[in-house]
C-alpha atoms as a PDB file:
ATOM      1  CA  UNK A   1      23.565  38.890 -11.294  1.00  0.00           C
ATOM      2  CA  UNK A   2      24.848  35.922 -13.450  1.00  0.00           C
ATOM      3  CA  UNK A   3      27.265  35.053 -10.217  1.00  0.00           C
ATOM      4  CA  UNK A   4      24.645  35.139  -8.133  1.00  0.00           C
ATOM      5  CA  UNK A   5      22.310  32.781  -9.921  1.00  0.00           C
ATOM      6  CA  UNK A   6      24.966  30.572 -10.279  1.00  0.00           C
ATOM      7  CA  UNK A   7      25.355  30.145  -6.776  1.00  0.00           C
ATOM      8  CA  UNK A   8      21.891  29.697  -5.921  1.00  0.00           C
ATOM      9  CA  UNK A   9      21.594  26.833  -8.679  1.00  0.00           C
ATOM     10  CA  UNK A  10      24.990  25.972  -6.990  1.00  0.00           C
ATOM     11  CA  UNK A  11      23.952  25.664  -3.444  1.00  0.00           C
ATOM     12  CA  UNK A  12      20.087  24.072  -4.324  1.00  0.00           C
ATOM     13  CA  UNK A  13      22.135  21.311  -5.970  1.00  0.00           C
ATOM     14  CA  UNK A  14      23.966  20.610  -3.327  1.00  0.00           C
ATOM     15  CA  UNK A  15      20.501  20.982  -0.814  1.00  0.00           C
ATOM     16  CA  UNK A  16      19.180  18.105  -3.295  1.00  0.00           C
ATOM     17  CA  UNK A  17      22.245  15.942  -3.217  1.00  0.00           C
ATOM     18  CA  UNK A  18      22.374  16.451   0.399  1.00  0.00           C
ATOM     19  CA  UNK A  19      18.559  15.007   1.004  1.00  0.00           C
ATOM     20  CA  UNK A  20      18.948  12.407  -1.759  1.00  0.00           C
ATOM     21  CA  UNK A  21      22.080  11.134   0.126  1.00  0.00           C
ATOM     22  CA  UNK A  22      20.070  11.225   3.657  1.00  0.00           C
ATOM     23  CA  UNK A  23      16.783   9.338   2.441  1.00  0.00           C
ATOM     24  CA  UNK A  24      18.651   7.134   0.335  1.00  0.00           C
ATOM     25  CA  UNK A  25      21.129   6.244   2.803  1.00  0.00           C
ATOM     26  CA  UNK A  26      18.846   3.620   5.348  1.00  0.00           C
ATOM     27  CA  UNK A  27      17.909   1.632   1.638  1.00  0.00           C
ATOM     28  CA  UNK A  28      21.450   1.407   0.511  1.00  0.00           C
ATOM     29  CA  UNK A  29      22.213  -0.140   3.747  1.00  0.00           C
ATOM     30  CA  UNK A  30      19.357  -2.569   4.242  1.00  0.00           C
ATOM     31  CA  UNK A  31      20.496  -3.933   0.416  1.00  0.00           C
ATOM     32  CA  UNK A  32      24.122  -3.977   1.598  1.00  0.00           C
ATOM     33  CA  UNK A  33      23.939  -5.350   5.142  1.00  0.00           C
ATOM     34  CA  UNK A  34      21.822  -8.205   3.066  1.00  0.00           C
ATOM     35  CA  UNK A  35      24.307  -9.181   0.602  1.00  0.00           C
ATOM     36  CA  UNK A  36      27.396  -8.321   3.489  1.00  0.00           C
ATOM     37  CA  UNK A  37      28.839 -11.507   4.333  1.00  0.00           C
ATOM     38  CA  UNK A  38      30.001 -10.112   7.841  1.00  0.00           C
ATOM     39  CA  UNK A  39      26.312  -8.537   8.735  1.00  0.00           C
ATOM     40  CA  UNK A  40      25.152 -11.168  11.635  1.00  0.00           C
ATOM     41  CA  UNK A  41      24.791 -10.702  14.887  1.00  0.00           C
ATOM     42  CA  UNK A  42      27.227  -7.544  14.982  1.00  0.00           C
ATOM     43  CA  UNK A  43      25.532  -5.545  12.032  1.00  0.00           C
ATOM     44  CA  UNK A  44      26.999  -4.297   9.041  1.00  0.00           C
ATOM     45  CA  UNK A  45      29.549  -1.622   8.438  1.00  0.00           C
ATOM     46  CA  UNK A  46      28.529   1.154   5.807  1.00  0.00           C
ATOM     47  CA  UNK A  47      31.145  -0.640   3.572  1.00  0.00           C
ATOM     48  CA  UNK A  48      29.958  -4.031   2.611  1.00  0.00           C
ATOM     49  CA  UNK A  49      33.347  -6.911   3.077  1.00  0.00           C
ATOM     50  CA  UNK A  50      31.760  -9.177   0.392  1.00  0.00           C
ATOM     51  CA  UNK A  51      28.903 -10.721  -1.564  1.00  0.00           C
ATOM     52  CA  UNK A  52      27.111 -13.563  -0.516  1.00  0.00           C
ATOM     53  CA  UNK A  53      23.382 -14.973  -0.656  1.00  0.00           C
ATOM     54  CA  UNK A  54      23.386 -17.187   2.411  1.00  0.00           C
ATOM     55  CA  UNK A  55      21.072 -14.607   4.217  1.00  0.00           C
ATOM     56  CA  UNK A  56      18.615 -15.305   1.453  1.00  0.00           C
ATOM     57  CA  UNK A  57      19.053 -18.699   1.588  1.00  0.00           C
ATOM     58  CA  UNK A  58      18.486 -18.811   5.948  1.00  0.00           C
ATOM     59  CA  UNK A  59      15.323 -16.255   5.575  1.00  0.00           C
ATOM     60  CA  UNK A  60      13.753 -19.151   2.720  1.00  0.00           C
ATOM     61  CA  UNK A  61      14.232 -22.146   4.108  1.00  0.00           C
ATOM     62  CA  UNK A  62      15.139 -21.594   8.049  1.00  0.00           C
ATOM     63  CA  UNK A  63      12.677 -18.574   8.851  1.00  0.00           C
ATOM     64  CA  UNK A  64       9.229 -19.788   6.112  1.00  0.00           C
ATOM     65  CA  UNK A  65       9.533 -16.708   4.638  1.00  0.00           C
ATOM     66  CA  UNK A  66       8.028 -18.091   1.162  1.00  0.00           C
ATOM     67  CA  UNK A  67       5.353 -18.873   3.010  1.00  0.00           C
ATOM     68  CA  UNK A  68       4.641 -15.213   4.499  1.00  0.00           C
ATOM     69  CA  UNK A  69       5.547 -13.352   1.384  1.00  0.00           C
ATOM     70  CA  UNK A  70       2.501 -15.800  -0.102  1.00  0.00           C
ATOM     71  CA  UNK A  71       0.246 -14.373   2.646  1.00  0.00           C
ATOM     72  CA  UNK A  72       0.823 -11.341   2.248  1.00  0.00           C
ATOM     73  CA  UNK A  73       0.525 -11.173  -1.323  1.00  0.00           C
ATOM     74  CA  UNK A  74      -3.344 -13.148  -0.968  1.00  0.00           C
ATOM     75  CA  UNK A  75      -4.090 -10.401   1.892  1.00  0.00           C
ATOM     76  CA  UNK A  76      -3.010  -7.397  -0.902  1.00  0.00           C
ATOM     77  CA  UNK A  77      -4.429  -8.527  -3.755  1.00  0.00           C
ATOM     78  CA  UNK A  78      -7.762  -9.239  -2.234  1.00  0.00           C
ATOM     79  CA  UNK A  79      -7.993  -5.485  -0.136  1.00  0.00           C
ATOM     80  CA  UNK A  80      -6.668  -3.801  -3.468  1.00  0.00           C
ATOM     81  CA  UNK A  81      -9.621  -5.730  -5.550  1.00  0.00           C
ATOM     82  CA  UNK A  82     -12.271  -5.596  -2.822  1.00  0.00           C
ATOM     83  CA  UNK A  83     -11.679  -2.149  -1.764  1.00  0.00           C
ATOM     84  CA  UNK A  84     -11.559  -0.699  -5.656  1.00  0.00           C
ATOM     85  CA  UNK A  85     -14.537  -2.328  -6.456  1.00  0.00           C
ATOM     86  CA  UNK A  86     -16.726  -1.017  -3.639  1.00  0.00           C
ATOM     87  CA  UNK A  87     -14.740   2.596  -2.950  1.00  0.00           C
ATOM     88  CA  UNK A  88     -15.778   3.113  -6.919  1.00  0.00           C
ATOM     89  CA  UNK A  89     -19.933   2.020  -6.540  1.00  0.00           C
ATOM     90  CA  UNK A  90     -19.626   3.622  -3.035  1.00  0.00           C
ATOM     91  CA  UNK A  91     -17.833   6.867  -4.858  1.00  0.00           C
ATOM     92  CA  UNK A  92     -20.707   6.724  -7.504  1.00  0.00           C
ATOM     93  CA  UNK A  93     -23.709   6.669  -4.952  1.00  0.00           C
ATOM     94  CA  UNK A  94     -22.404   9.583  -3.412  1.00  0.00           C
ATOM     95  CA  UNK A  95     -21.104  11.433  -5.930  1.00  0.00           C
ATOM     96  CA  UNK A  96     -24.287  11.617  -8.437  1.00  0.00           C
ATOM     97  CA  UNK A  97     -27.359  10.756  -6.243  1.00  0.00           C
ATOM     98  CA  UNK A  98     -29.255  12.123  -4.010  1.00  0.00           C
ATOM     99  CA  UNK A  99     -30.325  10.819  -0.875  1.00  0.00           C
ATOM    100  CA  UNK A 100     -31.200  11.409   3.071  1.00  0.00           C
ATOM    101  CA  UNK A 101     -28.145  11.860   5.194  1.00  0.00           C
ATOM    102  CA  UNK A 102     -25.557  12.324   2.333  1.00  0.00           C
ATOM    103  CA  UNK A 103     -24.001  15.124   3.904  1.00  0.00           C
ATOM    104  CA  UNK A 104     -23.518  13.045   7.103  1.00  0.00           C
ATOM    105  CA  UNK A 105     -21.973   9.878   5.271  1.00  0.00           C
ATOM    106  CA  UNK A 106     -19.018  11.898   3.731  1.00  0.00           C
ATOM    107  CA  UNK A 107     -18.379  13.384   7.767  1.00  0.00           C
ATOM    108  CA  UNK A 108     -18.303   9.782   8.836  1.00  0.00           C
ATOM    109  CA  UNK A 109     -15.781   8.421   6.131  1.00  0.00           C
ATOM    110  CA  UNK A 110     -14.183  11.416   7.836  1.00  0.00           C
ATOM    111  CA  UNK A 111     -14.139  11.124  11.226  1.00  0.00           C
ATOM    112  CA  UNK A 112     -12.986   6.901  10.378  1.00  0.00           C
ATOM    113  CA  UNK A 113      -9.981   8.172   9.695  1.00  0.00           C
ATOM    114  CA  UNK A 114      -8.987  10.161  12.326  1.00  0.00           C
ATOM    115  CA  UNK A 115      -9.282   7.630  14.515  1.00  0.00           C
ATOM    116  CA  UNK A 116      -6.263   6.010  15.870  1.00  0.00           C
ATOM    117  CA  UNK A 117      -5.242   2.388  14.812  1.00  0.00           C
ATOM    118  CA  UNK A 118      -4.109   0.995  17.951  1.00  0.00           C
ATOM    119  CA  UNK A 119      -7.615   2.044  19.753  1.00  0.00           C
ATOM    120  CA  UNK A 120      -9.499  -0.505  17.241  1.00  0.00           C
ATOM    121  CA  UNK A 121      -7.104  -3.706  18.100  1.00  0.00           C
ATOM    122  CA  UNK A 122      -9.795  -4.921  21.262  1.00  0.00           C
ATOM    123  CA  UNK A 123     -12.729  -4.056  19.468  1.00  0.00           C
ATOM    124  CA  UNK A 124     -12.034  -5.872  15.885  1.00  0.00           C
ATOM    125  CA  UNK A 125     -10.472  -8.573  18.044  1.00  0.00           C
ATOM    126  CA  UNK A 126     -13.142  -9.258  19.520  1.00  0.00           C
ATOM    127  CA  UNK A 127     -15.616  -8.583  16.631  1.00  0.00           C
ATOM    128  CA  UNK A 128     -13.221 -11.321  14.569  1.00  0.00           C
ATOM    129  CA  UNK A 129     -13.468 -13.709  17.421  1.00  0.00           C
ATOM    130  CA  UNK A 130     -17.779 -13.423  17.521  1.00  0.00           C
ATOM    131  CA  UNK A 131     -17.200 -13.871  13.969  1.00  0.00           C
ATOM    132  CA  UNK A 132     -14.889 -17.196  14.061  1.00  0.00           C
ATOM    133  CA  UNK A 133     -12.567 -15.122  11.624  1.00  0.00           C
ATOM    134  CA  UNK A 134      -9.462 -15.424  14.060  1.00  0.00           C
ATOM    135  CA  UNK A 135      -6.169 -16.851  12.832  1.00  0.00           C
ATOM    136  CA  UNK A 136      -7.861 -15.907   8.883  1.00  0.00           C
ATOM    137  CA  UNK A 137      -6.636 -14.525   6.052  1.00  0.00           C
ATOM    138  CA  UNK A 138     -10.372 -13.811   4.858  1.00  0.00           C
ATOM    139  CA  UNK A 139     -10.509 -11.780   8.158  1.00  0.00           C
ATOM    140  CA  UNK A 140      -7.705 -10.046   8.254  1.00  0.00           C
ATOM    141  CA  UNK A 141      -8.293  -8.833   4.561  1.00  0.00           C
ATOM    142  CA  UNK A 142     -11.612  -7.546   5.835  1.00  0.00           C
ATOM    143  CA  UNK A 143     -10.070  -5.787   8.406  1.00  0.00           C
ATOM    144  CA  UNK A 144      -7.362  -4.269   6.264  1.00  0.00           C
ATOM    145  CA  UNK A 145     -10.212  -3.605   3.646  1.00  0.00           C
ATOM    146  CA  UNK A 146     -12.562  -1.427   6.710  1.00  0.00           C
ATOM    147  CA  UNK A 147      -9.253   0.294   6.765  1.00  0.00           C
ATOM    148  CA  UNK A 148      -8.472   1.232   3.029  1.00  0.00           C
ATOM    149  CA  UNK A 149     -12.188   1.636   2.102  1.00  0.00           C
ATOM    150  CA  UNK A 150     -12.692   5.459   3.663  1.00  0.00           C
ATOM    151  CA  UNK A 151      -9.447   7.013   2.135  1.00  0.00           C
ATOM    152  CA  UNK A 152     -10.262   5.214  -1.319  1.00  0.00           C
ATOM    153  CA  UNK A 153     -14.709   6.278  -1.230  1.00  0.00           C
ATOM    154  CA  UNK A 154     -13.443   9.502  -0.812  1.00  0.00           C
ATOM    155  CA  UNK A 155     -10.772   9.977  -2.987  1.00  0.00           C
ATOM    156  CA  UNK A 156     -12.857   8.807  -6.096  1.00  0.00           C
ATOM    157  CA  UNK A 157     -15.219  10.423  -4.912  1.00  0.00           C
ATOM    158  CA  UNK A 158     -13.731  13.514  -5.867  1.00  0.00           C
ATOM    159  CA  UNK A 159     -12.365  11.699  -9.487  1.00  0.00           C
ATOM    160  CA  UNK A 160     -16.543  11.011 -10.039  1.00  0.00           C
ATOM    161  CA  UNK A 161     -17.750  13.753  -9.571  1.00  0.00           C
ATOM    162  CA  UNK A 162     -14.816  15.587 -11.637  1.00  0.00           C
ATOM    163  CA  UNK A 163     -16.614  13.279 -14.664  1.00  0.00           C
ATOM    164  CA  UNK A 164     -19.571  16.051 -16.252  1.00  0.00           C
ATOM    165  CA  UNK A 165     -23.038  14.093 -16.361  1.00  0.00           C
ATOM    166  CA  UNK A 166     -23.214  15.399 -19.950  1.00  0.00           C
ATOM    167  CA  UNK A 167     -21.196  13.021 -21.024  1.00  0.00           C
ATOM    168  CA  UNK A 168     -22.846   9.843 -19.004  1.00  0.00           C
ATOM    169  CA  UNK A 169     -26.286  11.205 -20.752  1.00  0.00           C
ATOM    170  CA  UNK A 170     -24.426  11.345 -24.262  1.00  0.00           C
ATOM    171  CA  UNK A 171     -24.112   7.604 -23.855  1.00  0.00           C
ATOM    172  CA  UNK A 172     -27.254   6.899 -22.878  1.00  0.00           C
ATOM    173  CA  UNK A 173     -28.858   8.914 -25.724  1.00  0.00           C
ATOM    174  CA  UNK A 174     -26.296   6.998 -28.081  1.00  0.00           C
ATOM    175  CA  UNK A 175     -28.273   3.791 -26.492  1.00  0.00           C
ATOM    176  CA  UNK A 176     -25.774   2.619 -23.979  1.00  0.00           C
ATOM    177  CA  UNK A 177     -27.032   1.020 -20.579  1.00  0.00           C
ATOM    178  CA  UNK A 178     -25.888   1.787 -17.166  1.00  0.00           C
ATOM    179  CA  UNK A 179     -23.201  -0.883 -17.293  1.00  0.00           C
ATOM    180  CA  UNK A 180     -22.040   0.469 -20.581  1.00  0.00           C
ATOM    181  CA  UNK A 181     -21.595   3.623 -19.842  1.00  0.00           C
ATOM    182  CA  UNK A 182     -20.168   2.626 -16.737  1.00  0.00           C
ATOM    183  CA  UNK A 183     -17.157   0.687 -18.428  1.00  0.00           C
ATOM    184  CA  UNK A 184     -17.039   2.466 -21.344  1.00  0.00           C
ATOM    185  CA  UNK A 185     -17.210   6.078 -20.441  1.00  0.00           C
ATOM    186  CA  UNK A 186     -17.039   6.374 -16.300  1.00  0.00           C
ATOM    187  CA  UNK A 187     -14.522   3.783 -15.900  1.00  0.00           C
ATOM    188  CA  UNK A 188     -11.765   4.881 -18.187  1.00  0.00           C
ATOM    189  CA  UNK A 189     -12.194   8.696 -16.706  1.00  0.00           C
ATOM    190  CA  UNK A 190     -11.892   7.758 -13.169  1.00  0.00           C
ATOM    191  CA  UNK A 191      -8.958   4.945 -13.719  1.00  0.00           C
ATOM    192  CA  UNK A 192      -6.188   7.320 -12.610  1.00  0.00           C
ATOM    193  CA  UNK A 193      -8.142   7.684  -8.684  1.00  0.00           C
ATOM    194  CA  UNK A 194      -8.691   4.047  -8.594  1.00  0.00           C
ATOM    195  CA  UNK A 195      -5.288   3.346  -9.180  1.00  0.00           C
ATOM    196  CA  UNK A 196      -3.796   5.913  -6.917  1.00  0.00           C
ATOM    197  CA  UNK A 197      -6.473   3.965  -4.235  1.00  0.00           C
ATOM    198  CA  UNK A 198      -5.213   0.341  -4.972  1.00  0.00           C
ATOM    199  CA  UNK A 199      -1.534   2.046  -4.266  1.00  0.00           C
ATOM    200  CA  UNK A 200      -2.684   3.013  -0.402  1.00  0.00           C
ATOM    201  CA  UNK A 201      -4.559  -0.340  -0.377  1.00  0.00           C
ATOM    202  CA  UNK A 202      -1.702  -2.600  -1.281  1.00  0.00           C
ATOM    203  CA  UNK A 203       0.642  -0.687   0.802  1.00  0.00           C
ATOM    204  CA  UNK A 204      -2.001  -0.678   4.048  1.00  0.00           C
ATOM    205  CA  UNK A 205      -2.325  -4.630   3.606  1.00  0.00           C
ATOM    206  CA  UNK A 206       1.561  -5.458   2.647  1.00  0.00           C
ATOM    207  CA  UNK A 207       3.438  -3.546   5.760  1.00  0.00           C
ATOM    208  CA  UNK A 208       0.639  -3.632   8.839  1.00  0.00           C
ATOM    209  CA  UNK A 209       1.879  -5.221  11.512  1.00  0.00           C
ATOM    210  CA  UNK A 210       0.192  -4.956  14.426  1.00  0.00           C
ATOM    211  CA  UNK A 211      -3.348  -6.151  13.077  1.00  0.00           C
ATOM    212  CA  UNK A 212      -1.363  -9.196  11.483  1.00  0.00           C
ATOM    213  CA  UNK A 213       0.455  -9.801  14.607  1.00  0.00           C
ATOM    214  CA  UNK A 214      -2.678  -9.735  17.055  1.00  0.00           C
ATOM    215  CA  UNK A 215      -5.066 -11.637  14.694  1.00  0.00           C
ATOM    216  CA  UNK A 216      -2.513 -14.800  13.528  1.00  0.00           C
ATOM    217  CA  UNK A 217      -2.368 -16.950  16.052  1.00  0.00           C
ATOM    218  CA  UNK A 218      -0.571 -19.984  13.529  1.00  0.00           C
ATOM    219  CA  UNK A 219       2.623 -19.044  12.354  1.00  0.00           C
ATOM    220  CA  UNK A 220       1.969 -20.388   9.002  1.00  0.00           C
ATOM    221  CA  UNK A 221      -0.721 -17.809   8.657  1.00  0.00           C
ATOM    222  CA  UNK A 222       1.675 -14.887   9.464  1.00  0.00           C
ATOM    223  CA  UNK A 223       2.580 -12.185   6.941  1.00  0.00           C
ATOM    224  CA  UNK A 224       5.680 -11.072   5.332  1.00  0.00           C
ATOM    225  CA  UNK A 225       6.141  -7.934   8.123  1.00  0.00           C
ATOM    226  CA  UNK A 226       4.941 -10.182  11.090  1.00  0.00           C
ATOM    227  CA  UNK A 227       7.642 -13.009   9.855  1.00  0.00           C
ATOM    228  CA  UNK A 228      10.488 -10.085  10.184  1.00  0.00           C
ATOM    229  CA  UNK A 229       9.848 -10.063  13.548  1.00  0.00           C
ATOM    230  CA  UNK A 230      11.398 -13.688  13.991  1.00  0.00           C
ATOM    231  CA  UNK A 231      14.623 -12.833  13.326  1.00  0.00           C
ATOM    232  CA  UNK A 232      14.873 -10.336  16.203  1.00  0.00           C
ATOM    233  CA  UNK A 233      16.270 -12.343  19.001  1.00  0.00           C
ATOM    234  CA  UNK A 234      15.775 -11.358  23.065  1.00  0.00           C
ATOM    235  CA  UNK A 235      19.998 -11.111  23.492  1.00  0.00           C
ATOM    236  CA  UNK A 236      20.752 -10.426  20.003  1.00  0.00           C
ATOM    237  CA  UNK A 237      19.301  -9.807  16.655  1.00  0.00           C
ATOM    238  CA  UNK A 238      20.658 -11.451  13.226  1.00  0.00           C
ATOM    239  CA  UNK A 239      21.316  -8.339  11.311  1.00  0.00           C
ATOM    240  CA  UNK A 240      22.029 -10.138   7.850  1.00  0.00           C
ATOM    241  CA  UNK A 241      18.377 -11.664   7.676  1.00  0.00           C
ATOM    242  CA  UNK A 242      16.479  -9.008   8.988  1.00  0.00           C
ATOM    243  CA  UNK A 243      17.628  -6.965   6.207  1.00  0.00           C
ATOM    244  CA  UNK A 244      17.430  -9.721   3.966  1.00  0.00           C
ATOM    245  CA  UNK A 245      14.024  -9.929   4.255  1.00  0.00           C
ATOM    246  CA  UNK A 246      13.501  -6.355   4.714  1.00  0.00           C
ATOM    247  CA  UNK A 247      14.527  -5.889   1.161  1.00  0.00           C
ATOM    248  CA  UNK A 248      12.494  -9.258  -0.194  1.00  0.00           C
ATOM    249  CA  UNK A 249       9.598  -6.963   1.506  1.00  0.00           C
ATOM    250  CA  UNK A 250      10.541  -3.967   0.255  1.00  0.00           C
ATOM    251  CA  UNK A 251      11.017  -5.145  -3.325  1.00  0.00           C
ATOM    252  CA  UNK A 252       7.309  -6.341  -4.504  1.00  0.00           C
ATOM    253  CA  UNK A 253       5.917  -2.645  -2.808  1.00  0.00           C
ATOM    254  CA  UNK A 254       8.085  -1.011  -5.671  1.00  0.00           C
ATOM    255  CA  UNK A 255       7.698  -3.525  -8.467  1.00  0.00           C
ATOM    256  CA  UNK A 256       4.057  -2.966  -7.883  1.00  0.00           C
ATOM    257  CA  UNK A 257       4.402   1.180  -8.147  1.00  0.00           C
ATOM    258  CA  UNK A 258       6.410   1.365 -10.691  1.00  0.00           C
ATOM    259  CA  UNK A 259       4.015  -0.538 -12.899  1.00  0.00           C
ATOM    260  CA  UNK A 260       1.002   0.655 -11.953  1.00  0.00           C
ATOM    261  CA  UNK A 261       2.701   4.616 -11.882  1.00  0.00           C
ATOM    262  CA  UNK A 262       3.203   4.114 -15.317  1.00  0.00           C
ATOM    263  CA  UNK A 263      -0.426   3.332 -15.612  1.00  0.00           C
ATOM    264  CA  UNK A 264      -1.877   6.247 -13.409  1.00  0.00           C
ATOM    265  CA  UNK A 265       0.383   9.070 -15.872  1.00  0.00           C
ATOM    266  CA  UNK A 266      -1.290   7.468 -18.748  1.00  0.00           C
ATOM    267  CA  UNK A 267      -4.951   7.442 -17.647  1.00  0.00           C
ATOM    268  CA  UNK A 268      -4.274  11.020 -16.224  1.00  0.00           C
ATOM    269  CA  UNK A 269      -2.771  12.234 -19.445  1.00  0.00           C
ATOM    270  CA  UNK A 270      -6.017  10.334 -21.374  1.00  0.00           C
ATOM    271  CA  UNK A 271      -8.284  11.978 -18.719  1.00  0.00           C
ATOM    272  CA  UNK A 272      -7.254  15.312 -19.605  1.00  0.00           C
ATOM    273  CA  UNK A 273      -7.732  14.675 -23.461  1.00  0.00           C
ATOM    274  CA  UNK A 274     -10.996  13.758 -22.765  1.00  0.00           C
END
């Protein structure tokens, strides 16, 4: 029994080690193939030859890619703030009123996103153009924030109405307001879903490409993944930058999760207490 235990434990450990290796694999060699002196043209062996930041140094100042990481950081931080602030009054509407056609609303935010992404690239283009919001940041957020705004209504949705009304009339018995309650009481108990929502909003806006790539027509206005696409040639294709600024896009996406993970444990540990 014991032997047989131990070889289960034995052979799981090795499954794990086996899928870590496998997903880990593609990072370790995007970081490597950026620092590997000999990963141009020819691409990188699995064994970096050396150290060196001149692919850095080519993606900064020969390929703007300052200048694209800035866009794309304006483009997420304004879906993440836009779409959290109306996903959580949207969430609130329909989660504790009332009204004609609610039923149909939530099948709508529904059916929005089963619809595929490449079928809406005429009609927003076109819509943006009408709308003199071509070759915009401002209107490429929006788009980006149309797509964020249906996962996030109704994932909070389900965080609001989680939140008993007993304790929204406490507060207003204790003399509170609607906008006290709200970020005293509602707020704090539905932080964990609208933090788990900026996550799919920030990643949406940082690593679209297609949207970006359609809309931009200056290449100052591009974004961080658009700009990646300069470095792949017609006859060849300069391995060392593309992963060079694969991982300077790849970087700010976990800097951002592991801060804000440590936030959504916390308010989902203080939700449960309360």
């Amino acid at each position: 029994m014991n032997r047989t235990s131990t070889a289960g434990r034995l052979w799981l450990g090795v499954a794990v080690a086996a899928l870590l290796c496998f997903t880990l694999f593609p990072v370790y060699w995007m970081v490597s193939s950026a620092f590997d002196p000999g990963a141009d043209h020819r691409g990188s062996a699995v064994l970096p030859s050396g150290f060196t930041l001149d692919h850095f140094r080519y993606v900064f100042d020969t390929g703007e890619f300052g200048q694209y990481l800035v866009n794309s950081a304006l483009v997420g931080v304004g879906t993440v703030l836009l779409s959290g602030a109306l996903a959580l009054f949207a969430a609130i509407a329909v989660a504790r009123f009332q009204f004609r056609l609610r039923t149909k609303v939530l099948v709508m935010i529904l059916v929005v996103q089963m619809v595929p992404l490449e079928a809406l690239v005429i009609p927003l283009f076109l819509q943006m153009r009408s709308l003199e919001l071509l070759n915009s940041l401002l209107g490429l957020t929006i788009v980006y924030l149309a797509f964020s705004l249906p996962f996030a209504i109704w994932t909070l949705r389900g965080f609001v109405a989680t939140v008993p009304k007993e304790v929204e009339e406490a507060a207003y018995l204790d003399g509170c307001g609607w906008w006290r309650m709200f970020s005293s009481v509602l707020l704090p108990l539905v932080a964990p879903g609208l933090v788990a929502t900026s996550i799919f909003a920030f990643i949406v806006a940082w690593n679209e490409f297609v949207f970006a790539f359609v809309f931009m027509q200056d290449d100052s206005k591009y974004t961080a993944a658009v700009g990646l696409h300069r470095f792949f040639g017609q006859y060849s294709t300069d391995w060392g930058a593309v992963m060079a600024g694969s991982t300077l896009i790849t970087l700010p996406v976990l800097v951002f999760f592991v801060l804000v993970q440590r936030r959504l444990a916390g308010g989902l540990a203080a939700g449960a207490i309360r």
